[in-house]
C-alpha atoms as a PDB file:
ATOM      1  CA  UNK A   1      22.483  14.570  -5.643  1.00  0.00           C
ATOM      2  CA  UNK A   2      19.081  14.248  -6.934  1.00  0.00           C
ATOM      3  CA  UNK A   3      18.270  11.658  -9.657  1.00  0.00           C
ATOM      4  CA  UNK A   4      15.613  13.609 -12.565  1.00  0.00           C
ATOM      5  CA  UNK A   5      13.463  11.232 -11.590  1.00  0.00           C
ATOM      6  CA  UNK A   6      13.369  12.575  -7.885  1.00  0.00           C
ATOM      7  CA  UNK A   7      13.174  16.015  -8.754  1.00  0.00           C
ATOM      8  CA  UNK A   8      10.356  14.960 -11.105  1.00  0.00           C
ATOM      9  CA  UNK A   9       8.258  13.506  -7.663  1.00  0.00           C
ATOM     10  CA  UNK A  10       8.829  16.331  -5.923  1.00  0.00           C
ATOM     11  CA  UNK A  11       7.796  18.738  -8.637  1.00  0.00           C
ATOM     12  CA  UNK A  12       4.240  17.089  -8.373  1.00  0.00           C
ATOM     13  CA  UNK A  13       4.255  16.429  -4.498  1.00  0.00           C
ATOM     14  CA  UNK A  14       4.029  17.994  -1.731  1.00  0.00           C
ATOM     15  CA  UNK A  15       7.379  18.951   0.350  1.00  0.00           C
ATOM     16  CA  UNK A  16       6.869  16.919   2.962  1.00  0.00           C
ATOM     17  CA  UNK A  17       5.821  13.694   1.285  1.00  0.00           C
ATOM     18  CA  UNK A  18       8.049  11.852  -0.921  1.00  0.00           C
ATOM     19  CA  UNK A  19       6.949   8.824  -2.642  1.00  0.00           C
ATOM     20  CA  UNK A  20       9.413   6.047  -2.967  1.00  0.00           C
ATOM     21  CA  UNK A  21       7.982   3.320  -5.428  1.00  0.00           C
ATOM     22  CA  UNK A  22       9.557  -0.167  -4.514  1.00  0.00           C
ATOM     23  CA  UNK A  23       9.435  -3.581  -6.839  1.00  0.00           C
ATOM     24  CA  UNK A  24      10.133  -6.597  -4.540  1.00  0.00           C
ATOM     25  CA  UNK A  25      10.607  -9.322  -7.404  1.00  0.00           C
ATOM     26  CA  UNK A  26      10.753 -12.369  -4.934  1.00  0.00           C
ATOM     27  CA  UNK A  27       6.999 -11.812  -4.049  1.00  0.00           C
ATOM     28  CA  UNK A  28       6.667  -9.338  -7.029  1.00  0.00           C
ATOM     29  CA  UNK A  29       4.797  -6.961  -4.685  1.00  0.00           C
ATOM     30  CA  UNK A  30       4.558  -3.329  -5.078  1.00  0.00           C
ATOM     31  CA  UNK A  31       4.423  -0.451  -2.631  1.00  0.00           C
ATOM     32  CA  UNK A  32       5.380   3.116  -1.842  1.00  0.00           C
ATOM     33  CA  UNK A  33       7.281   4.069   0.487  1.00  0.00           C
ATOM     34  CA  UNK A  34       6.495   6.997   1.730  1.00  0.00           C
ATOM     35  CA  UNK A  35       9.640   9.458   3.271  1.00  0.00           C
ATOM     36  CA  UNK A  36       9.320  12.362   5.031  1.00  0.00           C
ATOM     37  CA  UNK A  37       5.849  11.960   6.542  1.00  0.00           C
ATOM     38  CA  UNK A  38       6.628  12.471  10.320  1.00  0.00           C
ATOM     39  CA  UNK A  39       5.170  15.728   9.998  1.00  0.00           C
ATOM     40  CA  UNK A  40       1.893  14.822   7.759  1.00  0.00           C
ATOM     41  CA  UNK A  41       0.481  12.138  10.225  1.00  0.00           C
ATOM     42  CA  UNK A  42       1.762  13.029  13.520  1.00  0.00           C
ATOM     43  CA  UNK A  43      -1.396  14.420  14.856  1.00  0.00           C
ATOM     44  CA  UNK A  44      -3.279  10.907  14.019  1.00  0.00           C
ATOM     45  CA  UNK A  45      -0.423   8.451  14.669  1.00  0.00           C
ATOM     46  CA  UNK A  46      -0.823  10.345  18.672  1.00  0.00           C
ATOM     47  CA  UNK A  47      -4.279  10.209  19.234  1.00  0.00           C
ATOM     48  CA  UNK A  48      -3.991   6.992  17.839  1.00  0.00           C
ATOM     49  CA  UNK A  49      -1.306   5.936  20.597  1.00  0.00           C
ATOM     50  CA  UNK A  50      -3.465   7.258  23.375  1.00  0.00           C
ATOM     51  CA  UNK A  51      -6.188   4.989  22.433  1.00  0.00           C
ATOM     52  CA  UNK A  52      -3.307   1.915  22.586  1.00  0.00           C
ATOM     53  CA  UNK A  53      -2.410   1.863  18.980  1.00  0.00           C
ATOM     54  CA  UNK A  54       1.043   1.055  18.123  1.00  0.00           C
ATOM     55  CA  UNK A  55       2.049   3.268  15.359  1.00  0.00           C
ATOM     56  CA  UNK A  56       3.636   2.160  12.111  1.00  0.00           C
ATOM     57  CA  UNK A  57       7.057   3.447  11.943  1.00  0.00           C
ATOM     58  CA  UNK A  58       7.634   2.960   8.165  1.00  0.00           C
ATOM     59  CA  UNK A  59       4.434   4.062   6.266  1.00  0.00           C
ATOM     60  CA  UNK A  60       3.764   2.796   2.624  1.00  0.00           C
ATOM     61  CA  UNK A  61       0.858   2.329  -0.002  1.00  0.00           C
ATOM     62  CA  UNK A  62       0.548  -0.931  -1.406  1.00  0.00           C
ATOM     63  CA  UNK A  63      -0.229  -1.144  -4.741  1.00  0.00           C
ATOM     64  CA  UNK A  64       0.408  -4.791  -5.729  1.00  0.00           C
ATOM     65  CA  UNK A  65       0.311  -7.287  -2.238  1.00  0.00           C
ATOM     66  CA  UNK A  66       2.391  -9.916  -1.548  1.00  0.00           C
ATOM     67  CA  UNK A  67      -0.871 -12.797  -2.678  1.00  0.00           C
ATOM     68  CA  UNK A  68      -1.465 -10.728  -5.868  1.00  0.00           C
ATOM     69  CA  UNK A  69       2.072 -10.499  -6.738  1.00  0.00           C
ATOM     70  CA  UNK A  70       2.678 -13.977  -6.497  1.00  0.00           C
ATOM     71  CA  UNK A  71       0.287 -14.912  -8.881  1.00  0.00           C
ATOM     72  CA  UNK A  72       1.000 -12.346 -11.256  1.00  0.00           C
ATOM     73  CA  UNK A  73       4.434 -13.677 -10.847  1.00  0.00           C
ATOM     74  CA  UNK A  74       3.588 -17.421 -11.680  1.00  0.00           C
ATOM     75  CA  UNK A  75       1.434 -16.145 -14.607  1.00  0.00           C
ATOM     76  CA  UNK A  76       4.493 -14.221 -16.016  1.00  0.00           C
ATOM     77  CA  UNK A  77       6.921 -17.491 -15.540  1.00  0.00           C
ATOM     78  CA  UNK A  78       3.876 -20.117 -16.962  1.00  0.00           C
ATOM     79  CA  UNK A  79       3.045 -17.623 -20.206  1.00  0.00           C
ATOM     80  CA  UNK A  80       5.653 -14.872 -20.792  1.00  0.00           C
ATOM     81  CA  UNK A  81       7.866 -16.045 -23.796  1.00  0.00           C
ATOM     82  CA  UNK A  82      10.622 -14.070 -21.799  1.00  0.00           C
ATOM     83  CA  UNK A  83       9.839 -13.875 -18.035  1.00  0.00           C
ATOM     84  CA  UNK A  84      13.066 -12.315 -16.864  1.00  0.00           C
ATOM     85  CA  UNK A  85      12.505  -9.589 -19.322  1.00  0.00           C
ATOM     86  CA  UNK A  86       8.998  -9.225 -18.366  1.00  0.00           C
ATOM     87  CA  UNK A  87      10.288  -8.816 -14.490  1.00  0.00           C
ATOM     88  CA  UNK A  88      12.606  -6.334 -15.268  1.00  0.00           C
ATOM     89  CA  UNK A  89      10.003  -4.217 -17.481  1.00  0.00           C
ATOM     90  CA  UNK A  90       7.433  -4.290 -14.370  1.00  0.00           C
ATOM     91  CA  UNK A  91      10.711  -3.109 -12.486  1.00  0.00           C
ATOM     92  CA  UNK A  92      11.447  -0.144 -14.531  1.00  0.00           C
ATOM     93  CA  UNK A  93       7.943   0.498 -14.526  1.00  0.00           C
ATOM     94  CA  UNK A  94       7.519   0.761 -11.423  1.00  0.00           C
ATOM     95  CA  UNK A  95      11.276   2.865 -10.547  1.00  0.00           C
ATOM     96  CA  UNK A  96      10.484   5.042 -12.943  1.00  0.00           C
ATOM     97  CA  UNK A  97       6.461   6.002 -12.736  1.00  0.00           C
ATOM     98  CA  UNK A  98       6.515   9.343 -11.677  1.00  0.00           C
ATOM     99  CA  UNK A  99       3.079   9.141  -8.709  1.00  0.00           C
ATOM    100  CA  UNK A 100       1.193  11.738  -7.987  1.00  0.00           C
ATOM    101  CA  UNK A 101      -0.068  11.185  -4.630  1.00  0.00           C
ATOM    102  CA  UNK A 102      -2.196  13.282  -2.574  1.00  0.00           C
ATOM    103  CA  UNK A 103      -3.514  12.790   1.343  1.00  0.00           C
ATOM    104  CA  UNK A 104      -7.154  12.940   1.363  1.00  0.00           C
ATOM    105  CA  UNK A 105      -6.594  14.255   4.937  1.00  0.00           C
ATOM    106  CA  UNK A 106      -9.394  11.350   5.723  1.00  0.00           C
ATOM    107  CA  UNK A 107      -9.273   8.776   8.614  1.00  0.00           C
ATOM    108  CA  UNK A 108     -10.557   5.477   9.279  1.00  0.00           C
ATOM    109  CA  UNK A 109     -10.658   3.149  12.578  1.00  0.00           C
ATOM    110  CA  UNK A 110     -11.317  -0.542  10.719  1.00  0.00           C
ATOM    111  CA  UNK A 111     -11.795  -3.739  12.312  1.00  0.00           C
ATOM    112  CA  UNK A 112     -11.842  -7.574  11.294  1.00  0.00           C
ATOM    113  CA  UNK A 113     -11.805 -10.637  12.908  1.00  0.00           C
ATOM    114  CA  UNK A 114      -9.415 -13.951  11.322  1.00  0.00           C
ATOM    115  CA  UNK A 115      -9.437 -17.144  12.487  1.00  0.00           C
ATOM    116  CA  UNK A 116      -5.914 -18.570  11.842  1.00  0.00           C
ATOM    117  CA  UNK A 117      -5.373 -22.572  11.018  1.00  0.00           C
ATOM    118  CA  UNK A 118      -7.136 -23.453  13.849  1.00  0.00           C
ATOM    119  CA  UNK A 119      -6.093 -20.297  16.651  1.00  0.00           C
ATOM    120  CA  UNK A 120      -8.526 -18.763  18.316  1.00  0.00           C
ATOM    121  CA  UNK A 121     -10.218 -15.633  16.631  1.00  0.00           C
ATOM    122  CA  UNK A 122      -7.932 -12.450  16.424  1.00  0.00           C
ATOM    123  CA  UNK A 123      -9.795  -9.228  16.280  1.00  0.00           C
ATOM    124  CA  UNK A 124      -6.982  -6.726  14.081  1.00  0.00           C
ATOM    125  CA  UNK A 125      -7.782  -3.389  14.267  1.00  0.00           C
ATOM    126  CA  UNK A 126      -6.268  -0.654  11.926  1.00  0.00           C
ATOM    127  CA  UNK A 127      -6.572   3.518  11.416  1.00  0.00           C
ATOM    128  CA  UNK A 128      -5.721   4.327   8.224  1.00  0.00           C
ATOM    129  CA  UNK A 129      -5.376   7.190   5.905  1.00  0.00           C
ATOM    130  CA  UNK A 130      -7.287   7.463   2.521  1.00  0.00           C
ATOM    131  CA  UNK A 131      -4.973   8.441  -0.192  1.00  0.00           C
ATOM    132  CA  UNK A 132      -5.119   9.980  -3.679  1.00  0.00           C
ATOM    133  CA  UNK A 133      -3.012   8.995  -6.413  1.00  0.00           C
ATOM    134  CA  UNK A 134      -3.949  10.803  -9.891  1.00  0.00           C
ATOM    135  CA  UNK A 135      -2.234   8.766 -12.380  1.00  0.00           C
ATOM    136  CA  UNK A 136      -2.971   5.457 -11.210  1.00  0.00           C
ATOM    137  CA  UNK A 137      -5.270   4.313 -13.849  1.00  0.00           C
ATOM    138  CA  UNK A 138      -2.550   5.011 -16.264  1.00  0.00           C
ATOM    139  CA  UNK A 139       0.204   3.141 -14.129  1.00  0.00           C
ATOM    140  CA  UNK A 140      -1.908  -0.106 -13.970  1.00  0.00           C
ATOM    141  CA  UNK A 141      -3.263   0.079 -17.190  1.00  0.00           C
ATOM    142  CA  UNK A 142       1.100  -0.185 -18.012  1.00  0.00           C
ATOM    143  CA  UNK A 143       0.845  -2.787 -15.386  1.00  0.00           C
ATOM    144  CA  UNK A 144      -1.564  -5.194 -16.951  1.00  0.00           C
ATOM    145  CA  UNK A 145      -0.209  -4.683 -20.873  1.00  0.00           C
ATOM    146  CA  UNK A 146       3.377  -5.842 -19.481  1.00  0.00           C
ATOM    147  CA  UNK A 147       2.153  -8.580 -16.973  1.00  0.00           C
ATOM    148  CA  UNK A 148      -0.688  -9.209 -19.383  1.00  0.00           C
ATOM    149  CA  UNK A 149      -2.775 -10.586 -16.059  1.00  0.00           C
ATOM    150  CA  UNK A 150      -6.210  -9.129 -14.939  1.00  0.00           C
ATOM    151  CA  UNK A 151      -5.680  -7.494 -11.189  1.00  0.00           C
ATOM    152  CA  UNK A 152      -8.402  -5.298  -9.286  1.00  0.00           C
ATOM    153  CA  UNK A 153      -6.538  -2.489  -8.708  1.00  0.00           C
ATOM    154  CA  UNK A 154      -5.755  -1.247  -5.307  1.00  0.00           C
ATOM    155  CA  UNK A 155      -7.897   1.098  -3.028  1.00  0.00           C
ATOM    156  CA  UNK A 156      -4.981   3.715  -1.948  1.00  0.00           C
ATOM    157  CA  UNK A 157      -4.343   3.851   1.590  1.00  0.00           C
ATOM    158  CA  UNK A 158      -1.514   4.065   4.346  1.00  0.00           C
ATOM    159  CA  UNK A 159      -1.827   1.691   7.729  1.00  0.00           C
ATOM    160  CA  UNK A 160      -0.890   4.449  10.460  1.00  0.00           C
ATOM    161  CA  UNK A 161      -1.102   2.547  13.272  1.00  0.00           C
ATOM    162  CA  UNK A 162      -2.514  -1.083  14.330  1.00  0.00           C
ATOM    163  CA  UNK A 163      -3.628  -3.327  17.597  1.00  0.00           C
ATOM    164  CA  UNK A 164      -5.008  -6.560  18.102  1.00  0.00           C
ATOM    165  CA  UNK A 165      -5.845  -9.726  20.708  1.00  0.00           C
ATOM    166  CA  UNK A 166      -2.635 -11.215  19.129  1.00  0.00           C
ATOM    167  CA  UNK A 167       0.133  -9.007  19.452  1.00  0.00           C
ATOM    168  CA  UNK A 168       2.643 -11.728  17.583  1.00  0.00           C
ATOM    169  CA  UNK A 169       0.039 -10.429  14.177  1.00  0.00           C
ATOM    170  CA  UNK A 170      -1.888  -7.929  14.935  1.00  0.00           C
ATOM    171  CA  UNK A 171       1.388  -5.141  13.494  1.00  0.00           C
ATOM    172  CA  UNK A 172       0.339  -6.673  10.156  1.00  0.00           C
ATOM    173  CA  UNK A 173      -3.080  -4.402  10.050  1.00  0.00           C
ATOM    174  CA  UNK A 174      -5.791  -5.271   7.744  1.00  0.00           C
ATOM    175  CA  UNK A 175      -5.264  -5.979   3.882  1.00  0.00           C
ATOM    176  CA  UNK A 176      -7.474  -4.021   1.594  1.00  0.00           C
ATOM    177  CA  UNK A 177      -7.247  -5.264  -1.718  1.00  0.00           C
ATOM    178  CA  UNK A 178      -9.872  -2.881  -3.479  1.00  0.00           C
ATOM    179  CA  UNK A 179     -12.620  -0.334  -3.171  1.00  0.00           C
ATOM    180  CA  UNK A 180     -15.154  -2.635  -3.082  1.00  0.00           C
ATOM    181  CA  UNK A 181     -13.124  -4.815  -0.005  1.00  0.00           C
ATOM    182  CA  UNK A 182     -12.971  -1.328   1.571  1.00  0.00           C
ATOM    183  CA  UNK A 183     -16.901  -0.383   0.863  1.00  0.00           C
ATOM    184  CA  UNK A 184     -17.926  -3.849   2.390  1.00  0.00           C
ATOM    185  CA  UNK A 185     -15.180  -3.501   5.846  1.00  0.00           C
ATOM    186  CA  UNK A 186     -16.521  -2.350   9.374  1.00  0.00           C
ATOM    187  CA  UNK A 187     -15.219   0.609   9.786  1.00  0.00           C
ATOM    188  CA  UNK A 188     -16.057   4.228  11.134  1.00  0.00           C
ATOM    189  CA  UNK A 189     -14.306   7.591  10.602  1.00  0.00           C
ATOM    190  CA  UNK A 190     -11.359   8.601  12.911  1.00  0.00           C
ATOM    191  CA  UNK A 191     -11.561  11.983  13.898  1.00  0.00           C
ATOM    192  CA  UNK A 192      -8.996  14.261  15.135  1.00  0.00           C
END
């Protein structure tokens, strides 16, 4: 049985692409999950494999990381006169924001070197898909009058696949954390 709130999703997306919006309070991040998208990035996620890619089973849009979360989080619990109450309004927020997200049908090979506590360099290397979501400005303006904490807000995306020189990390792709991290990342279109 369909909640109204599903029915409202897929009123505004299309069939095959089902947004799922998660709150994980612990790290009080925020993505999408996204269901039903064998069909939508197949064609990629392939021609990504052939070129030794490991494609990402469970795709999602992340809209508040795990960093950002966390101090949104400790903001809430040093300022909020109710921080509980705050968490659950975020929650609801977010289980109940209806997204309207779009593919941009738009493909990107990025890469980035990180030099972990003392580890050799890692090259990570990522293709990911450019994403639309109309209503966002109104879903983080929400955002920031119930946290009441400044955020950039997120540059939509979804990690389709991912390699590295470490393969312990490299599966964890490359965080984007805005537009302007995005404009400023090596990177070069994927074609198809």
């Amino acid at each position: 049985m369909n909640t109204d709130f599903e029915n409202s999703i897929k009123k505004n997306t299309p069939p095959e692409f089902i947004p799922y919006p998660r709150f994980y309070r612990e790290k009080s991040a925020i993505n999408i999950e996204l269901k039903s998208t064998e069909n939508l990035f197949n064609e990629v996620k392939n021609k990504a494999a052939e070129l030794g890619y490991k494609p990402k089973d469970l795709l999602h849009i992340t809209i508040v990381a795990p960093g950002q979360g966390k101090a949104m989080k400790k903001h809430i619990e040093e300022t909020a006169v109710s921080p509980d109450e705050t968490l659950r309004a975020i929650k609801n927020l977010v289980e109940n924001f209806s997204f309207q997200i779009e593919p941009k049908m738009e493909y990107y090979h990025l890469s980035k070197e990180y030099s972990l506590d003392g580890q050799p360099d890692e090259l990570r290397e990522s293709i990911v898909a450019i994403m639309h979501i109309a209503n966002i400005d109104t879903f983080w303006e929400k955002l920031q009058e119930i946290s009441q904490f400044p955020m950039t807000k997120p540059f939509p995306h979804v990690t389709l696949a991912t390699k590295g020189s470490n393969p312990k990390t490299s599966e964890a792709g490359i965080g984007i954390k805005s537009e302007d991290d995005f404009t400023a990342m090596k990177k070069e279109k994927f074609e198809i």
